[in-house]
Structures are given as C-alpha cells and as structure tokens.
C-alpha atoms as a PDB file:
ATOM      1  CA  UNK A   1       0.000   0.000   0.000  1.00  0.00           C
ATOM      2  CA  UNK A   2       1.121   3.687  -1.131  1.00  0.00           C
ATOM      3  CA  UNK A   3       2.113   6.265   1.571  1.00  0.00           C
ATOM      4  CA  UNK A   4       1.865   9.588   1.661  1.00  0.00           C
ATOM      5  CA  UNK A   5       2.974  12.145   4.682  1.00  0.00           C
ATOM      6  CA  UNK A   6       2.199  15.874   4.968  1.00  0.00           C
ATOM      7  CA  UNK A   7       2.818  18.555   7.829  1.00  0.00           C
ATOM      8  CA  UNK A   8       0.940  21.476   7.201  1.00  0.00           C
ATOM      9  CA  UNK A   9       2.372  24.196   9.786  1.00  0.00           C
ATOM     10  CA  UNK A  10       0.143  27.270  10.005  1.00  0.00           C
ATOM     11  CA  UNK A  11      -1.010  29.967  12.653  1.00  0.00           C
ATOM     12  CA  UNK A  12      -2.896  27.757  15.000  1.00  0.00           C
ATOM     13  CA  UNK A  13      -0.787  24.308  14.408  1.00  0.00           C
ATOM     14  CA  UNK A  14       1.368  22.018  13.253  1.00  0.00           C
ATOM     15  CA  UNK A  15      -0.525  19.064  12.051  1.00  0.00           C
ATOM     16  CA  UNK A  16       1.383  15.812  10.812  1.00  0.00           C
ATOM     17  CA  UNK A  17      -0.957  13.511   8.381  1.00  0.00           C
ATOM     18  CA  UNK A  18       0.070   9.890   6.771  1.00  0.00           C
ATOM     19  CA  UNK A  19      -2.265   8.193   4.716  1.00  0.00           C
ATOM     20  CA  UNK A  20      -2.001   5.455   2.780  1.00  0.00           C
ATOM     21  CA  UNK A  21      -3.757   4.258  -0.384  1.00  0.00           C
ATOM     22  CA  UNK A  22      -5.436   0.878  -0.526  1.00  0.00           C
ATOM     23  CA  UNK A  23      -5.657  -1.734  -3.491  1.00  0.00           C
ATOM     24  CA  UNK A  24      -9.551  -0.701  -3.497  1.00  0.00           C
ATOM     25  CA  UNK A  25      -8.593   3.432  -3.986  1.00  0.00           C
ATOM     26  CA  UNK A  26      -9.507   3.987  -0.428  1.00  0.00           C
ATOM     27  CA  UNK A  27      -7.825   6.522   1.459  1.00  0.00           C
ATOM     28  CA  UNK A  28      -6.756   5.303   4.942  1.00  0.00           C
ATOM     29  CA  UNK A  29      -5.940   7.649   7.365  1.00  0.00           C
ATOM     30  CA  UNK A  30      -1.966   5.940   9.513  1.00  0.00           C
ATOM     31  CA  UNK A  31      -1.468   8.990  11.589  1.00  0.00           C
ATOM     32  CA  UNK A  32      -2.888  12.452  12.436  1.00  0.00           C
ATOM     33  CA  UNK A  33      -0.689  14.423  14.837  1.00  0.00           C
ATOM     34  CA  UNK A  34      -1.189  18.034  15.809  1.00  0.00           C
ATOM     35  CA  UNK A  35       0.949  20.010  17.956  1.00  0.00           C
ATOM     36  CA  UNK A  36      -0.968  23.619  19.446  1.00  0.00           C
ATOM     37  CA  UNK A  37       0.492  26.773  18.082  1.00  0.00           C
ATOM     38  CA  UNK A  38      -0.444  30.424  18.566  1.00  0.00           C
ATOM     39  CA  UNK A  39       1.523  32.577  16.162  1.00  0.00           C
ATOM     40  CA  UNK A  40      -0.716  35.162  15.857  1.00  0.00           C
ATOM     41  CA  UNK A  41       0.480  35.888  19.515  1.00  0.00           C
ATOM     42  CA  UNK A  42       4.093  36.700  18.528  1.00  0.00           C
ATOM     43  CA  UNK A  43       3.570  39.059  15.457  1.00  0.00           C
ATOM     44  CA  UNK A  44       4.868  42.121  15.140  1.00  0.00           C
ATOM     45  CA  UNK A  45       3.254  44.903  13.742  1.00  0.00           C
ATOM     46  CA  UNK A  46       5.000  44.278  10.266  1.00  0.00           C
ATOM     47  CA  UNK A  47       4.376  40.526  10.558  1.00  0.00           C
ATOM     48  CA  UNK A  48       7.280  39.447  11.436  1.00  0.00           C
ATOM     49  CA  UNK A  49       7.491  36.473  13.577  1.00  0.00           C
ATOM     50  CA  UNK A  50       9.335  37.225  17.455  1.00  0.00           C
ATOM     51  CA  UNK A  51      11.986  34.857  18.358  1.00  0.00           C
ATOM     52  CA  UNK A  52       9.278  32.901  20.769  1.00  0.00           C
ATOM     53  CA  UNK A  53       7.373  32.150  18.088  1.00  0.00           C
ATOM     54  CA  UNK A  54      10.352  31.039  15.859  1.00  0.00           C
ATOM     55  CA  UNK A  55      11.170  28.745  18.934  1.00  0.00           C
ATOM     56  CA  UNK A  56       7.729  26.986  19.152  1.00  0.00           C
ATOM     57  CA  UNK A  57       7.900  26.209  15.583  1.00  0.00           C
ATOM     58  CA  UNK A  58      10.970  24.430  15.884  1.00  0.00           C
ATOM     59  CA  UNK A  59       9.800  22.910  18.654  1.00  0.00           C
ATOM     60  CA  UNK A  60       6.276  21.362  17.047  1.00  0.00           C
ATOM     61  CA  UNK A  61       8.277  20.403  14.340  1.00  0.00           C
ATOM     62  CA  UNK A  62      10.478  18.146  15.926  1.00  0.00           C
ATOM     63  CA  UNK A  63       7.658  16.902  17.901  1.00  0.00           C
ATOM     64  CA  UNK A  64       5.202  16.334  14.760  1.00  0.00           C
ATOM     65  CA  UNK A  65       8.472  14.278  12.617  1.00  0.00           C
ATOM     66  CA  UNK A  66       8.677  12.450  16.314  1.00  0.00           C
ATOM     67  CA  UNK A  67       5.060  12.120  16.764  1.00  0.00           C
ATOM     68  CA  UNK A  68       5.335   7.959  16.906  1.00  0.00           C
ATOM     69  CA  UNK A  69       8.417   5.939  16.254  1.00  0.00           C
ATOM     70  CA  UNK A  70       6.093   2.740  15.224  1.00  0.00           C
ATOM     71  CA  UNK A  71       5.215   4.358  12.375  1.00  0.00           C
ATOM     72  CA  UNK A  72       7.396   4.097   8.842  1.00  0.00           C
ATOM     73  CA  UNK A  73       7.008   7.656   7.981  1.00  0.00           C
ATOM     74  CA  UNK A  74       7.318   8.149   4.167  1.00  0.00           C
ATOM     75  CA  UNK A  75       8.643  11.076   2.838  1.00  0.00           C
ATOM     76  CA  UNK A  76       6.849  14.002   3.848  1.00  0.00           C
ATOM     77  CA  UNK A  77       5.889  17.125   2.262  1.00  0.00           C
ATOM     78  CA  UNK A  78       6.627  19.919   4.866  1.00  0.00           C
ATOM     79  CA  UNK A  79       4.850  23.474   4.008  1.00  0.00           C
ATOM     80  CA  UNK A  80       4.198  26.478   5.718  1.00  0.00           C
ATOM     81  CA  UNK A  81       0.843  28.797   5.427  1.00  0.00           C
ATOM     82  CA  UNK A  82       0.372  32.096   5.421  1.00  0.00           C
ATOM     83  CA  UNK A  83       1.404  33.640   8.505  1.00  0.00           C
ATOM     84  CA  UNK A  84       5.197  31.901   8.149  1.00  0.00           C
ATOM     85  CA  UNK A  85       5.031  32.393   4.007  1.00  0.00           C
ATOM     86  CA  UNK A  86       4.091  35.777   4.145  1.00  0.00           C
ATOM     87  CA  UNK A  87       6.647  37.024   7.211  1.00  0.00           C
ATOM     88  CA  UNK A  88       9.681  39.611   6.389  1.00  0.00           C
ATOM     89  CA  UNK A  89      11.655  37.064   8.366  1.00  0.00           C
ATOM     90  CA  UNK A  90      10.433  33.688   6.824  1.00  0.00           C
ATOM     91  CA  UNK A  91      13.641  33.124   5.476  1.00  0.00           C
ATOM     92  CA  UNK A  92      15.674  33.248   8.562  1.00  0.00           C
ATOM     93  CA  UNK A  93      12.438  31.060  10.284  1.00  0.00           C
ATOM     94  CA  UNK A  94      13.012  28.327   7.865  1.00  0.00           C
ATOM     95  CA  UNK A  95      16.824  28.314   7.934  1.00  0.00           C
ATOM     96  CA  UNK A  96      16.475  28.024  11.988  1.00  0.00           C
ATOM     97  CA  UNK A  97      13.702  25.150  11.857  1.00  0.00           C
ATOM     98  CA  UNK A  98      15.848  23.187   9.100  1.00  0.00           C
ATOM     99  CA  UNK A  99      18.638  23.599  11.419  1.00  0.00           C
ATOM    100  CA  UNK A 100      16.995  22.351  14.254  1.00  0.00           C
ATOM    101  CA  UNK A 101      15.101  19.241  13.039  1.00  0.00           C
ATOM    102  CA  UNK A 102      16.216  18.745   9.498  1.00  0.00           C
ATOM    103  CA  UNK A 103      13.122  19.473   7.960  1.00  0.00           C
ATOM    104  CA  UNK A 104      12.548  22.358   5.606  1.00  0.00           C
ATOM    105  CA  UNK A 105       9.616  23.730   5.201  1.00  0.00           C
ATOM    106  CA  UNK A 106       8.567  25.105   1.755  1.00  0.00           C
ATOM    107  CA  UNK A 107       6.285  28.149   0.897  1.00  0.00           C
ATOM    108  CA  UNK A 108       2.990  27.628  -1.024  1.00  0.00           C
ATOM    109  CA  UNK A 109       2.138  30.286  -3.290  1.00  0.00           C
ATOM    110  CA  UNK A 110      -1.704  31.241  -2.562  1.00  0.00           C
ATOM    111  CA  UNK A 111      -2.331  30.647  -6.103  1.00  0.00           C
ATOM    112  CA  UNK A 112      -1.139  26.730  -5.354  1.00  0.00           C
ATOM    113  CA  UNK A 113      -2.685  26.440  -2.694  1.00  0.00           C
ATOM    114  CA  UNK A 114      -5.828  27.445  -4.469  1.00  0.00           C
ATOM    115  CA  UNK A 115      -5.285  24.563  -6.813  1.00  0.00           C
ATOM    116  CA  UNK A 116      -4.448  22.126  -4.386  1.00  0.00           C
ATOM    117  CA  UNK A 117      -7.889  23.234  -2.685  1.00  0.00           C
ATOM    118  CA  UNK A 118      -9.492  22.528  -6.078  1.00  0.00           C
ATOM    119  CA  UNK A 119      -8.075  19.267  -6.610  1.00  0.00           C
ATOM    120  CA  UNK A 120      -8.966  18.438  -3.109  1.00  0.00           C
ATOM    121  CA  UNK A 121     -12.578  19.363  -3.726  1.00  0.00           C
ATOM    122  CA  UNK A 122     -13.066  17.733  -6.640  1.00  0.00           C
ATOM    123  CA  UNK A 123     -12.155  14.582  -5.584  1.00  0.00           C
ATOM    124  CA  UNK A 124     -14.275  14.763  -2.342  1.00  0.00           C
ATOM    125  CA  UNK A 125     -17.210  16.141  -4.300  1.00  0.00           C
ATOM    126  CA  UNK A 126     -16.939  12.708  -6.999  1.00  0.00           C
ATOM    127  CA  UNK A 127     -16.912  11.972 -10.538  1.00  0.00           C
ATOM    128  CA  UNK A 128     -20.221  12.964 -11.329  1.00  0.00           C
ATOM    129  CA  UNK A 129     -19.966  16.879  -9.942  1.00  0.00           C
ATOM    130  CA  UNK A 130     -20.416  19.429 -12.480  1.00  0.00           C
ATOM    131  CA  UNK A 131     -18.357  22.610 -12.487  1.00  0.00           C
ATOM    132  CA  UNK A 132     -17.511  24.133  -9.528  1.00  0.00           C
ATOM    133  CA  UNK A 133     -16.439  26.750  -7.353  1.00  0.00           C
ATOM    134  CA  UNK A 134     -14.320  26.371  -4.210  1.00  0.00           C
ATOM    135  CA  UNK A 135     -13.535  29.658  -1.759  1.00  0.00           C
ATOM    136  CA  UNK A 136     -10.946  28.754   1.173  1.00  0.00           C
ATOM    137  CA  UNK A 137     -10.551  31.798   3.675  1.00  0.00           C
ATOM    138  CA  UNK A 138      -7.209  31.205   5.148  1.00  0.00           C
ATOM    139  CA  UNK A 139      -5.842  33.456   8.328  1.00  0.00           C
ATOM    140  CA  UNK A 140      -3.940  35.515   5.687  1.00  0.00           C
ATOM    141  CA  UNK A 141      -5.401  35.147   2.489  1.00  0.00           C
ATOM    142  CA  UNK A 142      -8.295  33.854   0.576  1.00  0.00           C
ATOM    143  CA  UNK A 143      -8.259  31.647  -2.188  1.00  0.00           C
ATOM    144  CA  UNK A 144     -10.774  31.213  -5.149  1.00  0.00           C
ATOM    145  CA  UNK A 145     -10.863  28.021  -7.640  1.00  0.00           C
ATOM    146  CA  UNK A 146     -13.136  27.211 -10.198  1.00  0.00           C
ATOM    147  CA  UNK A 147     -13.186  24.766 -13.299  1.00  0.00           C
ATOM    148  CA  UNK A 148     -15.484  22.091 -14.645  1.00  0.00           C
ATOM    149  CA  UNK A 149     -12.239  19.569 -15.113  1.00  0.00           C
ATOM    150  CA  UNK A 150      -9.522  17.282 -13.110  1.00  0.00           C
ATOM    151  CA  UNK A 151      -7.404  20.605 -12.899  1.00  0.00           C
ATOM    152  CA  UNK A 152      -9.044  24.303 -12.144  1.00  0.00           C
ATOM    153  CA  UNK A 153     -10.077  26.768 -15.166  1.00  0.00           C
ATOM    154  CA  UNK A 154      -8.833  29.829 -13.114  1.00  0.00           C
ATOM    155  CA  UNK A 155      -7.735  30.696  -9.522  1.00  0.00           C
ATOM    156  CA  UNK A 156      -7.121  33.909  -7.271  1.00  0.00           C
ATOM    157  CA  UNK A 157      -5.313  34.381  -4.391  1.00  0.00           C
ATOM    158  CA  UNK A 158      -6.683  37.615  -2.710  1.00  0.00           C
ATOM    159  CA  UNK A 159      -4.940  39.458   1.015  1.00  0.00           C
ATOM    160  CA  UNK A 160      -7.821  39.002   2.613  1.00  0.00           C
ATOM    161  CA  UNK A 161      -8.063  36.117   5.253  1.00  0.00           C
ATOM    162  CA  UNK A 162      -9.349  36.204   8.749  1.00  0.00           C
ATOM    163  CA  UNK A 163      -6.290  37.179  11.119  1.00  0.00           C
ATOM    164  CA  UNK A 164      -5.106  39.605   8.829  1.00  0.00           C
ATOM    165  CA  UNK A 165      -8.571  41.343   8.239  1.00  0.00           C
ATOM    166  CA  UNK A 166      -8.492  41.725  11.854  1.00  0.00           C
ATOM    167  CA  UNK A 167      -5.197  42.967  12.361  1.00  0.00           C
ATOM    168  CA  UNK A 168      -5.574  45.781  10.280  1.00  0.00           C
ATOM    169  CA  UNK A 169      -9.527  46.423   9.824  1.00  0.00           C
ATOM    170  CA  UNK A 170     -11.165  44.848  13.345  1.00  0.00           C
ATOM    171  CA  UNK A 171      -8.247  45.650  15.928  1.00  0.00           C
ATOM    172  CA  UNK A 172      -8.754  45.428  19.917  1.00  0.00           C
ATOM    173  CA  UNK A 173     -10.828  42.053  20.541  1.00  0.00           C
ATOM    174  CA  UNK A 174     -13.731  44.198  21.024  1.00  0.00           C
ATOM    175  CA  UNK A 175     -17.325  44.326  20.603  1.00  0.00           C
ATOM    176  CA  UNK A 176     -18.462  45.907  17.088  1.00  0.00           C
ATOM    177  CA  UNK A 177     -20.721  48.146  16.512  1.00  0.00           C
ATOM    178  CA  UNK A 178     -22.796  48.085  13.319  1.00  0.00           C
ATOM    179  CA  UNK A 179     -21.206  51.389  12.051  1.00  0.00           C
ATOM    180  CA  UNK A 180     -17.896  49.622  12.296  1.00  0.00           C
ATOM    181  CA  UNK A 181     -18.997  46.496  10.572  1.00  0.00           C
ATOM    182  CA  UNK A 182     -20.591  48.449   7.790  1.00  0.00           C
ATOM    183  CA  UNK A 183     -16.842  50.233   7.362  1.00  0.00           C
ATOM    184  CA  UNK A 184     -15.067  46.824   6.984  1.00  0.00           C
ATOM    185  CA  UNK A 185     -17.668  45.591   4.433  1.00  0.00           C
ATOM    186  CA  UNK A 186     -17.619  48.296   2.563  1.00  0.00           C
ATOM    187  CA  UNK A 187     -13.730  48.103   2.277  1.00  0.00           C
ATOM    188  CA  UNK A 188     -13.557  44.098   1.525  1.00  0.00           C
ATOM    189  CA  UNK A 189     -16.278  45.141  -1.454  1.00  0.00           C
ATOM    190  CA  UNK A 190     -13.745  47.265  -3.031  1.00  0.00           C
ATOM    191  CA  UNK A 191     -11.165  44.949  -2.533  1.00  0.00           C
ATOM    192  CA  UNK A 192     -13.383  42.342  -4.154  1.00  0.00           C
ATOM    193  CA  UNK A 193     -14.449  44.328  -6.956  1.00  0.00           C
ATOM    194  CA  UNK A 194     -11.346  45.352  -8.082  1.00  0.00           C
ATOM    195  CA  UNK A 195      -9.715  41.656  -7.715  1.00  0.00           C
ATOM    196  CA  UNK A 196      -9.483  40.459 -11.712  1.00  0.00           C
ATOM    197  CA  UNK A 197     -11.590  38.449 -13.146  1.00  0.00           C
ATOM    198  CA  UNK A 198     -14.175  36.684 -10.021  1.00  0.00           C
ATOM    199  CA  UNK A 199     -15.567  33.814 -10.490  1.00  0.00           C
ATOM    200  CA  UNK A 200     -19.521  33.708 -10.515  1.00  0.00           C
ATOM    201  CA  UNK A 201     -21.788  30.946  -9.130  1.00  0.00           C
ATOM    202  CA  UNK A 202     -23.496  30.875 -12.431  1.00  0.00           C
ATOM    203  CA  UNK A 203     -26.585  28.635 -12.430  1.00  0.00           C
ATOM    204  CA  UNK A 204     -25.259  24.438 -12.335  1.00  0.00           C
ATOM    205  CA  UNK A 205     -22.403  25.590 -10.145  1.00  0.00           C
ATOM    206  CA  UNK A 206     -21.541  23.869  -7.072  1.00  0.00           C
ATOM    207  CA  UNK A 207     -20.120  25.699  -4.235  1.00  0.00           C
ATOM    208  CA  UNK A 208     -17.476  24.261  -2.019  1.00  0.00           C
ATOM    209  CA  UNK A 209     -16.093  25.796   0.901  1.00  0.00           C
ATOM    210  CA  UNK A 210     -13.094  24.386   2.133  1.00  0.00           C
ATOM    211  CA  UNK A 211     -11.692  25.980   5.221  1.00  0.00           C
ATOM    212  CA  UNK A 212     -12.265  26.390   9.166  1.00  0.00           C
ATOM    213  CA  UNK A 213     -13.531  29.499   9.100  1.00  0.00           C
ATOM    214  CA  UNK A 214     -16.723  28.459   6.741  1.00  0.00           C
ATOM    215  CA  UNK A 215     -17.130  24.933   8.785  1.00  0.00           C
ATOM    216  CA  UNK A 216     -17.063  27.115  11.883  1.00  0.00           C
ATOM    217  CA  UNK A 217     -19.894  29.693  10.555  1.00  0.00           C
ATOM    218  CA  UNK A 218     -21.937  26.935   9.472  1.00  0.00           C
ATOM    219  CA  UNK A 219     -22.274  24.795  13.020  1.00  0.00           C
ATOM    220  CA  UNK A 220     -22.737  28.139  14.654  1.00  0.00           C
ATOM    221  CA  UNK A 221     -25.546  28.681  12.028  1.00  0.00           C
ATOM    222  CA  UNK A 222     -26.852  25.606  12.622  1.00  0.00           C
ATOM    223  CA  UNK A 223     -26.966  25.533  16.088  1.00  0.00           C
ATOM    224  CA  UNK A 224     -29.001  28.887  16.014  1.00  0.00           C
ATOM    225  CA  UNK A 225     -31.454  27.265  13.808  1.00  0.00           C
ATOM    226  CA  UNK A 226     -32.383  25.072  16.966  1.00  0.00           C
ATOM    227  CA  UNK A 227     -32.224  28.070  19.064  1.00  0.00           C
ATOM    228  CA  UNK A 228     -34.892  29.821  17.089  1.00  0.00           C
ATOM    229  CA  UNK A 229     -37.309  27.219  17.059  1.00  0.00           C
ATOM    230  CA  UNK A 230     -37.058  27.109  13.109  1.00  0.00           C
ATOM    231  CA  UNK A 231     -36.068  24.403  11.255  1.00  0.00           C
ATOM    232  CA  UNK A 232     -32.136  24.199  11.341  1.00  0.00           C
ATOM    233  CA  UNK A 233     -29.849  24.128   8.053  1.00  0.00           C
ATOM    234  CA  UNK A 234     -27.657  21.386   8.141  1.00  0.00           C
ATOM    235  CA  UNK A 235     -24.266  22.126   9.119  1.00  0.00           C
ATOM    236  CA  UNK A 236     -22.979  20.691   6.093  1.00  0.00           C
ATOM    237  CA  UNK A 237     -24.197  23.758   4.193  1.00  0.00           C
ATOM    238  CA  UNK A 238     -24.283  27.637   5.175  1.00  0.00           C
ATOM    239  CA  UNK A 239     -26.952  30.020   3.092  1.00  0.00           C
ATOM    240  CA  UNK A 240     -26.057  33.664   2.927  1.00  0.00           C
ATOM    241  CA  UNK A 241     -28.735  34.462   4.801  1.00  0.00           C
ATOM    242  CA  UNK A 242     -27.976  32.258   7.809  1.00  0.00           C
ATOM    243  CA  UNK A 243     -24.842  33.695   7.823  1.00  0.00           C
ATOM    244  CA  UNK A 244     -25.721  37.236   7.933  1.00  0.00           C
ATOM    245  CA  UNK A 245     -27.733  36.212  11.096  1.00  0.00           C
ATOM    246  CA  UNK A 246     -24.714  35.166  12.791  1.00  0.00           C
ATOM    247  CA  UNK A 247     -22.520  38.430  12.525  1.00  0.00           C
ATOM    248  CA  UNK A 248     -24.514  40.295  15.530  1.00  0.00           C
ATOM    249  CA  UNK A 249     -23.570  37.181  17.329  1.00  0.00           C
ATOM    250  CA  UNK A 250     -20.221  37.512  17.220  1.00  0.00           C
ATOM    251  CA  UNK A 251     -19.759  40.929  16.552  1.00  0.00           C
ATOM    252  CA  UNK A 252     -22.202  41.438  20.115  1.00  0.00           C
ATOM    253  CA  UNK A 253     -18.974  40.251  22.303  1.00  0.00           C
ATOM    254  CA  UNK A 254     -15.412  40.843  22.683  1.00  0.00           C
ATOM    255  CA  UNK A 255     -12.983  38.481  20.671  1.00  0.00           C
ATOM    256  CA  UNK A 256     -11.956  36.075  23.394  1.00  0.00           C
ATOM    257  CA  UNK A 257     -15.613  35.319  24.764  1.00  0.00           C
ATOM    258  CA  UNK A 258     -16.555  34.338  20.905  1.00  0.00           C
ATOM    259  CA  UNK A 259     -15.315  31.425  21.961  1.00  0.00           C
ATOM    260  CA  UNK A 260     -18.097  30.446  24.115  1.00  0.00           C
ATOM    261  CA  UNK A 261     -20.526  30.319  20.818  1.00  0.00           C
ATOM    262  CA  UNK A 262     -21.010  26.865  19.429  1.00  0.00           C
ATOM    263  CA  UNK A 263     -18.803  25.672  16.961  1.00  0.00           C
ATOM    264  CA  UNK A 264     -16.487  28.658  17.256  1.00  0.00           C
ATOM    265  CA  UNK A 265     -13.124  27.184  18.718  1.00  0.00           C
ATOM    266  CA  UNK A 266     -11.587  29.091  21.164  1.00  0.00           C
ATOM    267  CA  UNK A 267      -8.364  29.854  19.527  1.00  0.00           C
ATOM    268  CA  UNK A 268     -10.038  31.409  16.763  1.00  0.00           C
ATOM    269  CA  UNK A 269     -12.831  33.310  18.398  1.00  0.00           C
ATOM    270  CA  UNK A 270     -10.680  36.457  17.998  1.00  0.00           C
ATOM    271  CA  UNK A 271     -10.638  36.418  14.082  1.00  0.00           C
ATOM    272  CA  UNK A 272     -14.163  34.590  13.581  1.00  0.00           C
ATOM    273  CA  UNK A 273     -15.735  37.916  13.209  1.00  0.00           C
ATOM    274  CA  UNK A 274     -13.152  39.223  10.528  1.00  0.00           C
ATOM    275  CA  UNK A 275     -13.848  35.979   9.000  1.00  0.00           C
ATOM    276  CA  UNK A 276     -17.473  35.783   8.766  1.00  0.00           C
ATOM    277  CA  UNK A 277     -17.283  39.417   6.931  1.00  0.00           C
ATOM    278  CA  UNK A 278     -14.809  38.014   4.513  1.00  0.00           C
ATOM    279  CA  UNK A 279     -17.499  35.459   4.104  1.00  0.00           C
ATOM    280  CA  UNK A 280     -20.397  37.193   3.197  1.00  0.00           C
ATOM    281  CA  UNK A 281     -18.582  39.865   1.213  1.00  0.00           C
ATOM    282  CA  UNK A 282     -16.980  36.908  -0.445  1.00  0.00           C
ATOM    283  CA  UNK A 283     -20.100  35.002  -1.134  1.00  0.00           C
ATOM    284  CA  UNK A 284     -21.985  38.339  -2.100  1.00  0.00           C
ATOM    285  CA  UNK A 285     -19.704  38.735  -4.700  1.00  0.00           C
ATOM    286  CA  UNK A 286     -19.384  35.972  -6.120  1.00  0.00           C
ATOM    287  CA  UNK A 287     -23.398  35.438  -6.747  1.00  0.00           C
ATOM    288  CA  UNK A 288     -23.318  32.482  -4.061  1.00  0.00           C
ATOM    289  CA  UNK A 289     -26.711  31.962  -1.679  1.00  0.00           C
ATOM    290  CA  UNK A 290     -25.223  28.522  -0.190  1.00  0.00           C
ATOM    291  CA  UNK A 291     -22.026  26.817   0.277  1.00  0.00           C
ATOM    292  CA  UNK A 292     -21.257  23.358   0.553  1.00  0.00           C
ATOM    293  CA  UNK A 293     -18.787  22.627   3.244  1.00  0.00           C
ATOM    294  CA  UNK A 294     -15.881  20.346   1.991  1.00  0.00           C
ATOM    295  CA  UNK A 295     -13.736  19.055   4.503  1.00  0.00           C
ATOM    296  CA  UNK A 296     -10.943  18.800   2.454  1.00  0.00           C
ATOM    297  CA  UNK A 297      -8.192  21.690   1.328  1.00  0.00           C
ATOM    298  CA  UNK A 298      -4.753  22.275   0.757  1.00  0.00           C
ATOM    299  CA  UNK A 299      -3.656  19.484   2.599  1.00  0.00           C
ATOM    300  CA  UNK A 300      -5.914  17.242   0.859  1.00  0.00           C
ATOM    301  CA  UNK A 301      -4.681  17.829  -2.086  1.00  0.00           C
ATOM    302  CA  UNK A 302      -0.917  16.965  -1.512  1.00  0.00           C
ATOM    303  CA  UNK A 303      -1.931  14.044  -0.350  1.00  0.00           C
ATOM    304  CA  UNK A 304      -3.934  13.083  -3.115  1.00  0.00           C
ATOM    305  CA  UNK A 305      -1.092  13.978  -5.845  1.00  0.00           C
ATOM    306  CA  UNK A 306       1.539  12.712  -3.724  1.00  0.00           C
ATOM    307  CA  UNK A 307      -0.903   8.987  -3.573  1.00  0.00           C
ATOM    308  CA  UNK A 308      -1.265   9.617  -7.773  1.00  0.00           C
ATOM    309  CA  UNK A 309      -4.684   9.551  -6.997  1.00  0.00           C
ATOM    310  CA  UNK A 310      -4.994  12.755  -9.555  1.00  0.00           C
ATOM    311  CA  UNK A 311      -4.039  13.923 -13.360  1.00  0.00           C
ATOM    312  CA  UNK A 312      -1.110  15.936 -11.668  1.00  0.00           C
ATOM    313  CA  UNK A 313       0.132  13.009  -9.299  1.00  0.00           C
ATOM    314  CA  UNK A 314      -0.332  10.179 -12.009  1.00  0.00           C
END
C-alpha cells in the first residue's frame, strides 16, 4: 500500500498527516498528529514572527516528525501557510527550523494552494460533480478556484483572510458596533471588486467551501437554527442568509468570549468575526446563496497527488 505524509504548519498548528492508499482506492488515514500553536500571539506589527514564536515552531516540528516511532514515515511534504510564508523574516524562520530538526519547510504560493484546494474538492465532491467553485478563507489570504475539469479553469489568491482582516480592519478584541462592521464591508467590497476576473456561481455551479472558518460559521448557524425554534440548516451547508444572522452574534462580544458560541473554537474566536465578513462579502460577490462545506483543502490535495490519486500526481 502507497504512503503519503504531509505537515501542514500554520497559525494555530502544526498538524502531521500519513495516509495510505489501498488496493480498493480507499484513502486510509496511519497517523494524524497536531501540535498547538499560537503565532498570531508573537507578530509584530510588520508581521514578522518574534523569536518565541520562531522557537515553538521548531519545537512542534520536531515533535510532529517524532510524533510515533512505530510508524514508517514516508517522505513528507513539509509546508508552511500564510502567517510563516508571508513574514519579512520567513527566510531566517526556515533556515532556523531546518537547522533544528532537518526538515525544511517550503512556501505555497496562494495561487497553489488554491489549486491544491481545487483538486482536493473535486475529488471529495466525486466523478459525477459538475463545475464548480471552491472559496478557502485562510488566516492571511483567501483563495478562489473554479473549473469544470480534473485541474481548475482559473484561480485567485486575494490578502484578505481572517487574522489579517483583523489585524488591520477589526483591531482590539472588542465588541463591534454596526457602524464599524458596515466600514469593513464596505472596504472588503472594493477589494473584491477590483480583484481580476471573479468567479460567478453561475446557475449548475456547485459551491465548495473548504476551510475552518466556513465549517465554523456553518455549526454556529446551525446551532441557532435550533435556538430559534425554526427548522435548522444542516451544518454541512451555510446560506447567505444564515450567515448574515450570525454576525450580531459575534460581533455582540469581545474576541476572546466568541469562543463560548457553538462551533467557534476558542483559539479562533478572535478572528471569527473578521472571518465571517470576509465570508459574506466573499459570497456576495461571487453570486453564491449557499455553500457546501468540503472538509478537504490544501492538505488534501498533496496528499492526493503525492498517492497519484490525480491527473497531476499520475
């Protein structure tokens, strides 16, 4: 049976996955190891990541690589998101963690991980989905996919994800008022409209979303369906109009008490308001009244081509 190994190290973690491909085509899941990290703590105000946070990467790297010793590791495919990719100092951050532990981590453009996101989603969507249209809001960028093939038609990688929304638009963990929210809106509409060439959820388009921000929004949604005394959307989906319902929620408490809100996790209750604006902004301008939430992304997709379980890993 085929291997594959990826460690995806981002804002919140450091998350070691090994699969392994079966003679039937399954996908088998070997190990799934996640060390906490909180890098958004240790920014600076140009992005740049402080020496403590330099030190806890190295340090859930090594532990990720040593997560098990039972387990064969094949090779893995080390990458870092946004918040390492897009830092003044990433090059010194990867010298010291390849130093360290011998692993070096390599920088995804946003436009690849936009295809990777695509070629995860297709996959998980099947061989009989139609054209479609996957939106991943990462903590420093977004990324839009669309195509009706193996490999995307187009993709966009846009500065516009979650922690860094909030950093420089939604400062100060604290409540919103509607004035302000109306501010940040109208800004991420400009940005939107002047991004080239955005996709539209024509009619026969499916829409994936593929990130934790979306599968967040949604399960919040949901759960305030029940609240309501209406009947619920599923969590696997979020309308537009659910989610609009949701912002007051969040944007009614300070960043750290988000937490407390089902389905929000607690180390990203400061940016889940930032997020859900880059949400419906996003969705708003891209034509889209639901999403389908995909549980598979970047990651996915390295997996997938590193199993040549896809036209570009064949």
């Amino acid at each position: 049976m085929r291997q594959a190994g990826v460690l995806d190290v981002g804002c919140h973690s450091a998350l070691l996955t090994v699969v392994q491909r079966r003679k039937s085509g399954a996908i088998e899941p070997v190990l799934s190891h996640k060390v906490r990290l909180r890098l958004h703590q240790a920014l600076g105000p140009d992005g740049r990541l402080r020496g403590s946070a330099v030190r806890s990467v190295e340090q859930a790297v090594g532990e990720a690589v040593d997560a098990d010793p039972r387990v064969l590791l094949p090779e893995v495919f080390a990458f870092a998101t946004s918040v390492i990719r897009d830092a003044p100092n990433r090059d010194e951050v990867i010298a010291r963690v390849a130093r360290t532990t011998g692993v070096r981590l390599l920088v995804l453009p946003g436009e690849e991980e936009a295809r990777l996101a695509y070629v995860a989603a297709r996959h998980w969507a099947g061989p009989e989905a139609g054209p479609l249209l996957v939106l991943d809001i990462g903590g420093g960028t977004v990324e839009l996919a669309w195509g009706d093939a193996d490999r995307p038609g187009g993709v966009l990688s846009l500065p516009l994800g979650a922690r860094r929304v909030t950093r420089e638009l939604l400062p100060g963990s604290t409540p919103a008022s509607e004035r302000r929210l109306d501010r940040v809106r109208q800004q991420l509409r400009r940005a939107l409209a002047a991004a080239p060439g955005l996709p539209q959820a024509e009619p026969g388009v499916r829409v994936l979303a593929s990130s934790k921000t979306f599968t967040q929004l949604a399960r919040l949604a949901a759960v305030r369906g029940v609240s309501q005394r209406r009947k619920p959307r599923s969590a696997d989906e979020l309308t537009l109009r659910d989610l609009r319902a949701v912002i007051p929620l969040l944007a009614a408490v300070s960043g750290p008490l988000r937490g407390v809100l089902p389905g929000i996790a607690p180390h990203r209750a400061e940016q889940s308001l930032a997020g859900a604006l880059v949400a419906e902004t996003l969705m708003e301008a891209c034509g889209a009244d639901t999403v389908t939430i995909c549980p598979w992304s970047t990651r996915e997709g390295l997996l997938l081509e590193h199993l040549g379980m896809t036209a570009a890993g064949a």
